[in-house]
N, C-alpha and C. Protein backbone atom coordinates (compact mmCIF):
# COMPACT_ATOMS: atom_id res chain seq x y z
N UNK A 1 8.97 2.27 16.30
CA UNK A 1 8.38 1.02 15.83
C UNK A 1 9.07 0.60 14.54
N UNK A 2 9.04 -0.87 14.42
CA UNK A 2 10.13 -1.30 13.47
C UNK A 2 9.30 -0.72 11.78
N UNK A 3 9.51 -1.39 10.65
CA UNK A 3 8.69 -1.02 9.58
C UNK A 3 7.72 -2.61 9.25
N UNK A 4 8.37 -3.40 9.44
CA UNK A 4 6.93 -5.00 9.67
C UNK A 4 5.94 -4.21 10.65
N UNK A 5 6.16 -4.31 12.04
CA UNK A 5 4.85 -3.90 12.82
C UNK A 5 4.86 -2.78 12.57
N UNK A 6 4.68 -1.76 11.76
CA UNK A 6 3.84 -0.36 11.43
C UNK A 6 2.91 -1.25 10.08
N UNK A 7 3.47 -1.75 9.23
CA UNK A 7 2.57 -2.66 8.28
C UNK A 7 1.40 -3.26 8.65
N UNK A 8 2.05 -4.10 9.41
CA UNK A 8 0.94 -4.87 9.93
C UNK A 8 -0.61 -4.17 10.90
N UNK A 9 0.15 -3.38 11.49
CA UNK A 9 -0.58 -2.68 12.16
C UNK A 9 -1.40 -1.56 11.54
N UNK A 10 -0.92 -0.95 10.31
CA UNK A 10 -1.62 0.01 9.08
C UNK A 10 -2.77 -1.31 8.30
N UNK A 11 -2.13 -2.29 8.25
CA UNK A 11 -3.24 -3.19 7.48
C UNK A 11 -4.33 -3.48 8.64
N UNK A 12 -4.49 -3.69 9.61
CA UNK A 12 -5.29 -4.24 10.22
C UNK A 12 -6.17 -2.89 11.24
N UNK A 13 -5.62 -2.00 11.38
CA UNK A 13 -6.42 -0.32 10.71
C UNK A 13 -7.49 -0.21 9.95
N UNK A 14 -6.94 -0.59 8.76
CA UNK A 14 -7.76 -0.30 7.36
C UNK A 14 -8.52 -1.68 7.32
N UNK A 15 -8.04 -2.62 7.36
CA UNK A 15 -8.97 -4.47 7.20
C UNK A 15 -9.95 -4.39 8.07
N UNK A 16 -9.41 -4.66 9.61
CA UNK A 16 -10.31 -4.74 10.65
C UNK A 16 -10.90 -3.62 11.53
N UNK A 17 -10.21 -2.81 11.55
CA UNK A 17 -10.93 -1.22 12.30
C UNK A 17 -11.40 -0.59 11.48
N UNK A 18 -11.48 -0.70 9.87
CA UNK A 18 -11.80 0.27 8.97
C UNK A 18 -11.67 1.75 9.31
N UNK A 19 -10.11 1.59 10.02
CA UNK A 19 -9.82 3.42 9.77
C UNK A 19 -8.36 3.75 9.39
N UNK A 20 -9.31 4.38 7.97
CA UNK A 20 -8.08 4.12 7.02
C UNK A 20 -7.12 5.31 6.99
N UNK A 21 -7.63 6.48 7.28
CA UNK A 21 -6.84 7.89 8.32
C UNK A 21 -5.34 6.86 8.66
N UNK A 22 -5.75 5.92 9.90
CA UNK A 22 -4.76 5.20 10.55
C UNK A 22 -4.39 4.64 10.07
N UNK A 23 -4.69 3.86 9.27
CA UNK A 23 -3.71 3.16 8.13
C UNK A 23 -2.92 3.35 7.65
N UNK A 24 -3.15 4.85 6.76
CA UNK A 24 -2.44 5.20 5.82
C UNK A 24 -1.64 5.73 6.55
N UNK A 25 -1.35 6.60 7.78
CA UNK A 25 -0.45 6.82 8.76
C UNK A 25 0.23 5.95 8.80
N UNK A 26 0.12 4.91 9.34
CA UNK A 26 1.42 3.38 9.83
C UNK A 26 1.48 2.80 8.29
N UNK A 27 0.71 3.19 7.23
CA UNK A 27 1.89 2.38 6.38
C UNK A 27 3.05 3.35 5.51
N UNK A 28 2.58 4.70 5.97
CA UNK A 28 3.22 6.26 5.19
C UNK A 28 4.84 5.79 5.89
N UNK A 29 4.83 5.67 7.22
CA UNK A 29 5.55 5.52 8.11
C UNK A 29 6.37 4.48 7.48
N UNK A 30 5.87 3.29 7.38
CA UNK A 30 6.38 1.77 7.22
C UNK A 30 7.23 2.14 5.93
N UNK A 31 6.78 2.98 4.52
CA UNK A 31 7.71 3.13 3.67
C UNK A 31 8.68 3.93 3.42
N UNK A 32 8.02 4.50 4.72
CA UNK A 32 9.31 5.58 4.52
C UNK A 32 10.61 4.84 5.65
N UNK A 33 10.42 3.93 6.15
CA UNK A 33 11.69 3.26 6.75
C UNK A 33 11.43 2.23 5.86
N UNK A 34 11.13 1.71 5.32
CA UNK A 34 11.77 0.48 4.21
C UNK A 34 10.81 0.99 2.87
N UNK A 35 11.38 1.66 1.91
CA UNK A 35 10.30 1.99 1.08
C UNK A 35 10.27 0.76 -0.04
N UNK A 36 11.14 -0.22 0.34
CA UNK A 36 10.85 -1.67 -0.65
C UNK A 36 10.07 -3.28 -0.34
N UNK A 37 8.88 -2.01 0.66
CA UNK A 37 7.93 -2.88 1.01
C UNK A 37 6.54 -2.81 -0.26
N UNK A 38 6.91 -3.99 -0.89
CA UNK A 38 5.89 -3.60 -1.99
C UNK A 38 4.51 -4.04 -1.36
N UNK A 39 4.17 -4.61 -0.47
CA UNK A 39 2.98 -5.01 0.32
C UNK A 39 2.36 -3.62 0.45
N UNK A 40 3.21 -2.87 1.46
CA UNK A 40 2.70 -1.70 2.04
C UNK A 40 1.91 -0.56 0.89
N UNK A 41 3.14 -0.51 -0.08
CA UNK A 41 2.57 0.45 -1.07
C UNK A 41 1.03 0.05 -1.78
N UNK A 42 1.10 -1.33 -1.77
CA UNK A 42 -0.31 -2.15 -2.44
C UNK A 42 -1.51 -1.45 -1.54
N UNK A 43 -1.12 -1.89 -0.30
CA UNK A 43 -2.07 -1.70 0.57
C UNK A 43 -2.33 0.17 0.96
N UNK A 44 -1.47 0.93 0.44
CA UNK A 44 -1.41 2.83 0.37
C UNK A 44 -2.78 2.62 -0.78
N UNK A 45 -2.75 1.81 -1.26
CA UNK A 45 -3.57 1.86 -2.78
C UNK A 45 -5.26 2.14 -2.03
N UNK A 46 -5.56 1.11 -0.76
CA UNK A 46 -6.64 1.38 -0.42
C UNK A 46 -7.21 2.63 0.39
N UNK A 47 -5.81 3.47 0.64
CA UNK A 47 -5.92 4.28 1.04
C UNK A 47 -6.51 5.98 0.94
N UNK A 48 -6.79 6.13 -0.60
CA UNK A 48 -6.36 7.49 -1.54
C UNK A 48 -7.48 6.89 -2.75
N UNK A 49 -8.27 8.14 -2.79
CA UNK A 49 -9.23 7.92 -3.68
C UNK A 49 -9.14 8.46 -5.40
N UNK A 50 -7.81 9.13 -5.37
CA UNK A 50 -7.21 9.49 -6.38
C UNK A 50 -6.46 8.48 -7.32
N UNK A 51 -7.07 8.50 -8.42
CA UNK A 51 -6.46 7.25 -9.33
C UNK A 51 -5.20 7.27 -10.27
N UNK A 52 -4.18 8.80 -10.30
CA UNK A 52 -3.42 9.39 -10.57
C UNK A 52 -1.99 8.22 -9.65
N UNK A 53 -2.80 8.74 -8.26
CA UNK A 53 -2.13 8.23 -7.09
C UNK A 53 -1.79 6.91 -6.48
N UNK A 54 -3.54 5.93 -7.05
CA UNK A 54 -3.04 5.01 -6.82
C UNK A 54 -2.54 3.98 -7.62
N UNK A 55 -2.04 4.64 -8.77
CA UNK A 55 -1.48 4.25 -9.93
C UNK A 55 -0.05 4.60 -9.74
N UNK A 56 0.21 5.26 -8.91
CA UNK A 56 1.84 5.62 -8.67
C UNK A 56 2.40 4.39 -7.18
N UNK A 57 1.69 4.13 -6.70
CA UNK A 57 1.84 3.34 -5.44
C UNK A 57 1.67 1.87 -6.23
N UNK A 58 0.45 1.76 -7.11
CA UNK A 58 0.70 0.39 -7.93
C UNK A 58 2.47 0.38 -8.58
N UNK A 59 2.65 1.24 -9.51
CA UNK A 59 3.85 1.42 -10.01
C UNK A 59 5.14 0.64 -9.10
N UNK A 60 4.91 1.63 -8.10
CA UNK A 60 6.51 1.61 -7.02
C UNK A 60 5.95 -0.04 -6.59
N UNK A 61 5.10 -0.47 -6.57
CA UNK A 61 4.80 -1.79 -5.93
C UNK A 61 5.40 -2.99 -6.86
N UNK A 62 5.12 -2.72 -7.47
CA UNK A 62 5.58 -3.51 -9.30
C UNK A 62 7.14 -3.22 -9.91
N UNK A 63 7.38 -1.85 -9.64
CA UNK A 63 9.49 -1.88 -9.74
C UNK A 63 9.57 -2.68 -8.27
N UNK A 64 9.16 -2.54 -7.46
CA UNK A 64 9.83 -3.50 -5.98
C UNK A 64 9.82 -5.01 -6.92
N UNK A 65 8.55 -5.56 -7.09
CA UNK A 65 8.61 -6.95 -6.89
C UNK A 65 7.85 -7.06 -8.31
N UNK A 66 8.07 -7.21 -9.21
CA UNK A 66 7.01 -6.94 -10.56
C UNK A 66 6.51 -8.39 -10.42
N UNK A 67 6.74 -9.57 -9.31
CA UNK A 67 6.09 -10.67 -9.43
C UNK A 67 4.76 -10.54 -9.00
N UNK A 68 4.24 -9.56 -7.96
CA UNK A 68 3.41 -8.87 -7.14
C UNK A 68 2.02 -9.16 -8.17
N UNK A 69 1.47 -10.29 -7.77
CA UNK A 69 0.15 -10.30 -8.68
C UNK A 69 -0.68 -9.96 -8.29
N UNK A 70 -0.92 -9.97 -7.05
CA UNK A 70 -2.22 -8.63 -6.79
C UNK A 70 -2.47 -6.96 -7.34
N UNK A 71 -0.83 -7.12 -7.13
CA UNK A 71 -0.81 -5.41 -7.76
C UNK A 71 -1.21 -5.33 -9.39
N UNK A 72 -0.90 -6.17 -9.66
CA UNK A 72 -0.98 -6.36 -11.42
C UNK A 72 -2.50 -6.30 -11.38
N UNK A 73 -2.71 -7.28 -10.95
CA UNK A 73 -4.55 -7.13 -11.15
C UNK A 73 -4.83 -6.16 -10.30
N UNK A 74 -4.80 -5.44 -9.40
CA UNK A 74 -5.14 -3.89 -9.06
C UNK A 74 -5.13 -3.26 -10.24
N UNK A 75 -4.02 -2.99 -10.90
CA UNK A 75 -3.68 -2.03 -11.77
C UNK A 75 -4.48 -2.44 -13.19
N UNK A 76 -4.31 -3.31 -13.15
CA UNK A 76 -5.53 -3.56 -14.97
C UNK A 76 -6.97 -3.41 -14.45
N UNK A 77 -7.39 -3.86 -13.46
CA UNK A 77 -8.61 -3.49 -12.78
C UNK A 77 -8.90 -1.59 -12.91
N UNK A 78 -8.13 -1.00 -12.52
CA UNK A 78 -7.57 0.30 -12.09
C UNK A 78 -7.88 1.23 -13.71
N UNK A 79 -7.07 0.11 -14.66
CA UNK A 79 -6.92 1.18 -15.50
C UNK A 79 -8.38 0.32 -16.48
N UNK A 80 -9.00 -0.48 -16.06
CA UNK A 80 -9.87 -0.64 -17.10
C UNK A 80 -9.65 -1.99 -18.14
């Protein structure tokens, strides 16, 4: 499967099936064949309840595309 449809298909996992197990599977997948999907990494964020972690996936999301304003407000949200 390409790395768009593992995305898409990890987001709508976690959005609409709420199973985020599967999610985080198809989007683990999705970055590891394009890891300069800063979408995907945003969306790893809903994945992992560790805030170490999802502060490192905000990060890599923000060197991809630092225009990424969701991630920005994730991350100030995140850190308080």
């Amino acid at each position: 499967m390409d790395p768009k449809t593992l995305y898409r298909q990890g987001v709508i996992a976690i959005r609409d099936q709420k199973d985020i197990a599967r999610g985080r599977e198809l989007l683990l997948e999705a970055v590891q064949q394009d890891p300069n999907n800063d979408m995907a990494w945003l969306w790893l964020t809903k994945t992992v309840n560790d805030q170490a972690t999802r502060l490192q996936y905000l990060d890599r999301a923000l060197q991809i595309n630092p225009q990424n304003e969701q991630a920005r407000l994730v991350k100030e949200k995140l850190l308080g």
